[in-house]
C-alpha atoms as a PDB file:
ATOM      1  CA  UNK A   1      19.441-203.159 -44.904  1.00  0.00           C
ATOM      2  CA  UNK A   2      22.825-202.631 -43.847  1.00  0.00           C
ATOM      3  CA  UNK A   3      23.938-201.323 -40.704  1.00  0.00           C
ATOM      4  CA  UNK A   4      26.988-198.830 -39.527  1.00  0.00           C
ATOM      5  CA  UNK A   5      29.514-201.175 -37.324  1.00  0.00           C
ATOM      6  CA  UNK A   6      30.619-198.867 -34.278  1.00  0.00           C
ATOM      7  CA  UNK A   7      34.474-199.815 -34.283  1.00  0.00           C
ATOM      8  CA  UNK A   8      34.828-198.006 -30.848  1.00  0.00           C
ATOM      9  CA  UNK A   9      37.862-196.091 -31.814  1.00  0.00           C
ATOM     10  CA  UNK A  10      37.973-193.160 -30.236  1.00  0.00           C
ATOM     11  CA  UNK A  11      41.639-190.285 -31.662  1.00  0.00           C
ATOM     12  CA  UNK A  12      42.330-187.176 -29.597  1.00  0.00           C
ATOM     13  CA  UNK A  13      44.685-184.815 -30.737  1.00  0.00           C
ATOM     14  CA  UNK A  14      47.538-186.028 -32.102  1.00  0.00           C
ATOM     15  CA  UNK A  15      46.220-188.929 -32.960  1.00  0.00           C
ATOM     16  CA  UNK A  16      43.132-187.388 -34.772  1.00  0.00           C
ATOM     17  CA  UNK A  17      45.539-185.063 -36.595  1.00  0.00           C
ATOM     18  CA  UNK A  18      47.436-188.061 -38.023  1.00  0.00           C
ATOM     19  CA  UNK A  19      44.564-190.059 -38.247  1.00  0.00           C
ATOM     20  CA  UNK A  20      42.696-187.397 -40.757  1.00  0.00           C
ATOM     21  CA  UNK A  21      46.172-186.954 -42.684  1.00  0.00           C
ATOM     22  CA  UNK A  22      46.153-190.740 -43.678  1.00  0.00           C
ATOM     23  CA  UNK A  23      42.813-190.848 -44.754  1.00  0.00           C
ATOM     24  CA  UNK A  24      42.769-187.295 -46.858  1.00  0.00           C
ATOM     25  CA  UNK A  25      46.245-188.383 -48.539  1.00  0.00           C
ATOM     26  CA  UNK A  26      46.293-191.826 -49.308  1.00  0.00           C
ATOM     27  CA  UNK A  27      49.723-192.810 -50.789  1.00  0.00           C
ATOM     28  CA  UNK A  28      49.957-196.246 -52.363  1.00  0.00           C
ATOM     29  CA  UNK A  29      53.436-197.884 -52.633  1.00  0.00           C
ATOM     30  CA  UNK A  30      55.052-199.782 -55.858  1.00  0.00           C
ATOM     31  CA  UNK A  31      54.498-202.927 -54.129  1.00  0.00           C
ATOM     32  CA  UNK A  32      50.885-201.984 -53.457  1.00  0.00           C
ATOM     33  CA  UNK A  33      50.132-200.744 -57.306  1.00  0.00           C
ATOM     34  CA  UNK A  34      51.820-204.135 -58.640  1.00  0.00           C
ATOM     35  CA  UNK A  35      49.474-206.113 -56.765  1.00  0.00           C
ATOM     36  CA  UNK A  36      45.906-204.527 -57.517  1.00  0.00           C
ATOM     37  CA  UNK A  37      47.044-204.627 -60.991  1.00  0.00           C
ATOM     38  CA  UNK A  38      48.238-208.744 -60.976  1.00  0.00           C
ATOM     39  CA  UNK A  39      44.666-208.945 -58.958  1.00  0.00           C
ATOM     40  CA  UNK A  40      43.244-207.420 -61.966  1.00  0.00           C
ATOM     41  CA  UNK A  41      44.659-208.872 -64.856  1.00  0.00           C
ATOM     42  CA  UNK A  42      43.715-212.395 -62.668  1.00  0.00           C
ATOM     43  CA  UNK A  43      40.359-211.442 -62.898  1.00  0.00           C
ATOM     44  CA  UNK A  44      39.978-210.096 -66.078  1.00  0.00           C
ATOM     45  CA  UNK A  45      41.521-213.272 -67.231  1.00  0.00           C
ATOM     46  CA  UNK A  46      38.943-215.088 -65.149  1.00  0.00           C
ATOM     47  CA  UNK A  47      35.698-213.157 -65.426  1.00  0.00           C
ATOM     48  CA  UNK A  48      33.690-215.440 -66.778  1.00  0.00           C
ATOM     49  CA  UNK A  49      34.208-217.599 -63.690  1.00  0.00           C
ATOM     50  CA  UNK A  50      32.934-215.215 -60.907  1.00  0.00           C
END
């Protein structure tokens, strides 16, 4: 069974603020979206091989 990995970070305040802000509203950019999507016309092309 899997375990949780402790990552020992530890936000106060600001940080925490602006920490929960990025996660909540996750923004991708152009550059981003074109990627995922060449990734995934790769591996549709590809399926049968993985």
């Amino acid at each position: 069974m899997a375990r949780p990995t402790k990552l020992g970070l530890v936000f106060e305040g600001a940080e925490a603020e602006e920490f929960l802000k990025n996660e909540n509203g996750t923004v991708f950019t152009s550059a981003q979206l074109a990627f995922f999507r060449k990734a995934r016309r790769i591996y549709r092309a590809n399926r049968n091989k993985f």
